[in-house]
Protein backbone atom coordinates (compact mmCIF):
# COMPACT_ATOMS: atom_id res chain seq x y z
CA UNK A 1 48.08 -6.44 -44.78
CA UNK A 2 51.09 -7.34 -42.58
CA UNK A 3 52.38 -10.86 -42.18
CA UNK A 4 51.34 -10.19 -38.28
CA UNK A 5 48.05 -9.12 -39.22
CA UNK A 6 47.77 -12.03 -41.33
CA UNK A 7 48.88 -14.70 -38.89
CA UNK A 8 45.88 -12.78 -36.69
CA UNK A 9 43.14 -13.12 -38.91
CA UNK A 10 44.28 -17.08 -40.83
CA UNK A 11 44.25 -18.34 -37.39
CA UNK A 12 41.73 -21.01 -37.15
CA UNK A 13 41.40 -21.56 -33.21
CA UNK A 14 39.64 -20.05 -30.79
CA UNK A 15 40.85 -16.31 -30.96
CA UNK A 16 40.22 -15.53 -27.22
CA UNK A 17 42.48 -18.12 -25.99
CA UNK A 18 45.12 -17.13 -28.91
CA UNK A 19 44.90 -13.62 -27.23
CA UNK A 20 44.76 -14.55 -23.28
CA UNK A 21 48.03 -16.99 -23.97
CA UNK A 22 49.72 -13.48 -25.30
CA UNK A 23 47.91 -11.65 -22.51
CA UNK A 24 48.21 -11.88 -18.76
CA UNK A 25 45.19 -9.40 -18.44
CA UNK A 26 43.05 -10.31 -20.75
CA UNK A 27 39.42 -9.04 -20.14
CA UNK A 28 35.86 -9.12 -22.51
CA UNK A 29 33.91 -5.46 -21.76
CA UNK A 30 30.40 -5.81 -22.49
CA UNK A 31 29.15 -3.07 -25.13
CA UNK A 32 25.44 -4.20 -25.57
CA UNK A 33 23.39 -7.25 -26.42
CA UNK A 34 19.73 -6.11 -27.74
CA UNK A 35 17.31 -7.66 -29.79
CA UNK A 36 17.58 -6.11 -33.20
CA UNK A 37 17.67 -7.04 -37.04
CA UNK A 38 20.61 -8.48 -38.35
CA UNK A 39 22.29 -6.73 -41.60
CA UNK A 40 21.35 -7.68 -44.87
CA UNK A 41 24.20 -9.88 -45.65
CA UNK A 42 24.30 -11.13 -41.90
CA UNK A 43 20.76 -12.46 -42.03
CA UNK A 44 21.74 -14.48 -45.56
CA UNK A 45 24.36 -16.38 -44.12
CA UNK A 46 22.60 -17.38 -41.09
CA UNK A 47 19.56 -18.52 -42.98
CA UNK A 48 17.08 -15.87 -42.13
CA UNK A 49 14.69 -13.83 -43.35
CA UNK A 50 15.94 -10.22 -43.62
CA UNK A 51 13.67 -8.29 -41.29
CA UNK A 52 13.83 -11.36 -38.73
CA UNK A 53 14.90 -10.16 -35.11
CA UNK A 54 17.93 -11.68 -33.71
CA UNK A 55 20.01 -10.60 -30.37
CA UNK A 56 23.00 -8.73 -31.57
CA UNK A 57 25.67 -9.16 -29.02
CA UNK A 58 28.89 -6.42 -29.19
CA UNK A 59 32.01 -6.92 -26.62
CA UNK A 60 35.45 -5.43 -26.86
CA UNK A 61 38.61 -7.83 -25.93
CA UNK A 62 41.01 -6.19 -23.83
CA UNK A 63 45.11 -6.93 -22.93
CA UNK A 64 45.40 -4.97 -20.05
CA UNK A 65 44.04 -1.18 -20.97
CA UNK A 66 44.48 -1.60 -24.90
CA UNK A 67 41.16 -2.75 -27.15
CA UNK A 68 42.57 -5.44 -29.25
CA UNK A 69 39.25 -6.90 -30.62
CA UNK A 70 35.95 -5.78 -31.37
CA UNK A 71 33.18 -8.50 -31.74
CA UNK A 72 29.82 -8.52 -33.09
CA UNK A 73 27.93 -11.72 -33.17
CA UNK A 74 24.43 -12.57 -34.93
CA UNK A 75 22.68 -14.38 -32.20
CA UNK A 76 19.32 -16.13 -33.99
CA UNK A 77 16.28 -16.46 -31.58
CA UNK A 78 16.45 -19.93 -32.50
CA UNK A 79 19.68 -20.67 -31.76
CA UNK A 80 19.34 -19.68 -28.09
CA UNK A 81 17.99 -22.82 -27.09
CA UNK A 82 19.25 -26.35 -25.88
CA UNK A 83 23.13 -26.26 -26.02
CA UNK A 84 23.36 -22.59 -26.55
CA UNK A 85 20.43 -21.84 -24.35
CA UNK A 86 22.64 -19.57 -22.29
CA UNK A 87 24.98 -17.80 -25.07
CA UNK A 88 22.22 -14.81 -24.90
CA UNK A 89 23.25 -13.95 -21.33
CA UNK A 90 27.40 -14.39 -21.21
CA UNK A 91 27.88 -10.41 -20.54
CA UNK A 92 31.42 -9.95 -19.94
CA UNK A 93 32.26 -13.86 -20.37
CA UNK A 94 33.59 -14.69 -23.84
CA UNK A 95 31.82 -16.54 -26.35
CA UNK A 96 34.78 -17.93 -27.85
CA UNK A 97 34.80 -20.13 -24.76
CA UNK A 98 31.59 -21.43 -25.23
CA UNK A 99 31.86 -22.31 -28.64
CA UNK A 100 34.70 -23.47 -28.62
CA UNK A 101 34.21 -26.23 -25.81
CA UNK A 102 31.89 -28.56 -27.72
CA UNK A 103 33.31 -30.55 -30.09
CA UNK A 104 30.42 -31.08 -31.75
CA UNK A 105 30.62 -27.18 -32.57
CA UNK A 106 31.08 -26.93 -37.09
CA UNK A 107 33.05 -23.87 -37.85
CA UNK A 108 32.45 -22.73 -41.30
CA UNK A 109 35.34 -21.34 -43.27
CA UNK A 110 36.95 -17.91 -42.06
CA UNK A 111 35.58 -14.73 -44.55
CA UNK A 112 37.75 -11.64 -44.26
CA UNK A 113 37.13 -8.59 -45.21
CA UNK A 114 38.94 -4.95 -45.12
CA UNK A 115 36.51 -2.38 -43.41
CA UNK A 116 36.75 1.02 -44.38
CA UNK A 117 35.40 4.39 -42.38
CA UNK A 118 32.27 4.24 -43.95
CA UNK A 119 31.46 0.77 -42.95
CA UNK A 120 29.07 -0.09 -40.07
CA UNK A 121 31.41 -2.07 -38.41
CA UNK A 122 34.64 -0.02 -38.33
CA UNK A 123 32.50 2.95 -36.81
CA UNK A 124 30.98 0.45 -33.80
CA UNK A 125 34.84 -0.38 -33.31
CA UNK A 126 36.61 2.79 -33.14
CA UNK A 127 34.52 4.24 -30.46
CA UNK A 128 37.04 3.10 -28.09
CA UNK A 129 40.14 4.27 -30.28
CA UNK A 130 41.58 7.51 -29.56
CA UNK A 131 43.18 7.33 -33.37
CA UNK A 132 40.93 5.19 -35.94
CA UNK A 133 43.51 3.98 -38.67
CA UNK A 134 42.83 4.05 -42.40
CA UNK A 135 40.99 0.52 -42.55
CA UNK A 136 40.52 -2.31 -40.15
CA UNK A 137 40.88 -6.06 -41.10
CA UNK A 138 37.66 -8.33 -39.92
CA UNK A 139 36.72 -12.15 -40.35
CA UNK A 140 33.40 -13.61 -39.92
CA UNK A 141 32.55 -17.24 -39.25
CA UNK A 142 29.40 -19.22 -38.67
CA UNK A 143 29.48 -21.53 -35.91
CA UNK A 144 26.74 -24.59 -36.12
CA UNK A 145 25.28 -26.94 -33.61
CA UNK A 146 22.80 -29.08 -33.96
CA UNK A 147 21.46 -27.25 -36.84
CA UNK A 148 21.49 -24.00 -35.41
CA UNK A 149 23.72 -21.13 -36.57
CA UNK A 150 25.63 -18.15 -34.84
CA UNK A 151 27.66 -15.56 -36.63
CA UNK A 152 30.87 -14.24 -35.44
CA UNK A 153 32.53 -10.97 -36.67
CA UNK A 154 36.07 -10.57 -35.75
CA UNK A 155 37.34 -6.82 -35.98
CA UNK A 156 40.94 -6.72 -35.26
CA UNK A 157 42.05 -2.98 -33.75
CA UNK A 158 45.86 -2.00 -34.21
CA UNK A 159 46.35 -3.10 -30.46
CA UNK A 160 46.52 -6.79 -31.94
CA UNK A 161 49.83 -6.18 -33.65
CA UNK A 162 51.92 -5.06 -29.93
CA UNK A 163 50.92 -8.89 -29.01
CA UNK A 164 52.82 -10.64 -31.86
């Protein structure tokens, strides 16, 4: 891992904002949001059951034409309401905005992770790459309000390093 790379994925704050200060067109294109079941390890650290539906949300952060980000979040049904009532319909708004607003919003600690080829994950990302490197770098967090949980994966594409 590269000290940029690094930087990238230590970086506690709100990663959309990190990227639209470095980006005068940023842009978040919508992949899909469906109801679905969360992966094994994804329904563990949000608290669930492991064939328990959730709505799995999937957007691609853009600088101008060049993927920099791909994100896959864990929404829980039960998490969708009060606050966060309206997380399950942002489309092409970004989340990091939203959670990242109220202060009353717990992070848990950042988990990284190198994904290789055969992972889940790196495939979803590198369908917008016209060259898929070796491995990808990702983080996860869980984000908590009120008792309620979301789960943010991070997956950061080789685009990331031009806006160092």
């Amino acid at each position: 891992m590269q000290g940029a790379e690094r930087a990238w994925l230590t970086d506690p704050g709100s990663l959309t904002r990190s990227i639209q200060s470095r980006c005068p067109r940023f842009a978040v294109r919508h992949v899909q949001q469906q109801r679905a079941t969360a992966a094994l390890d994804e329904a563990r650290l949000c608290g669930l059951k492991p064939a328990c539906a959730t709505t799995l949300r999937e957007v691609y952060l853009y600088c101008h034409d060049t993927p920099v980000v791909f994100a896959h979040s864990v929404l829980p049904a039960a998490s969708l309401r009060g606050s966060w009532q309206g997380l399950g319909k942002l489309g092409s708004r970004p989340l990091g905005g939203a959670l990242f607003a109220n202060p009353l919003v717990q992070r848990a600690p950042l988990q990284y992770t190198r994904l290789s080829p055969r992972h889940r994950l790196y495939q979803r990302a590198c369908a917008q790459l016209s060259q898929c490197p070796a491995c990808l770098w990702a983080r996860r967090s869980l984000f908590t309000l009120r008792g309620r949980s979301i789960l943010v994966t991070e997956v950061f594409l080789p685009g990331i390093l031009e806006l160092s």
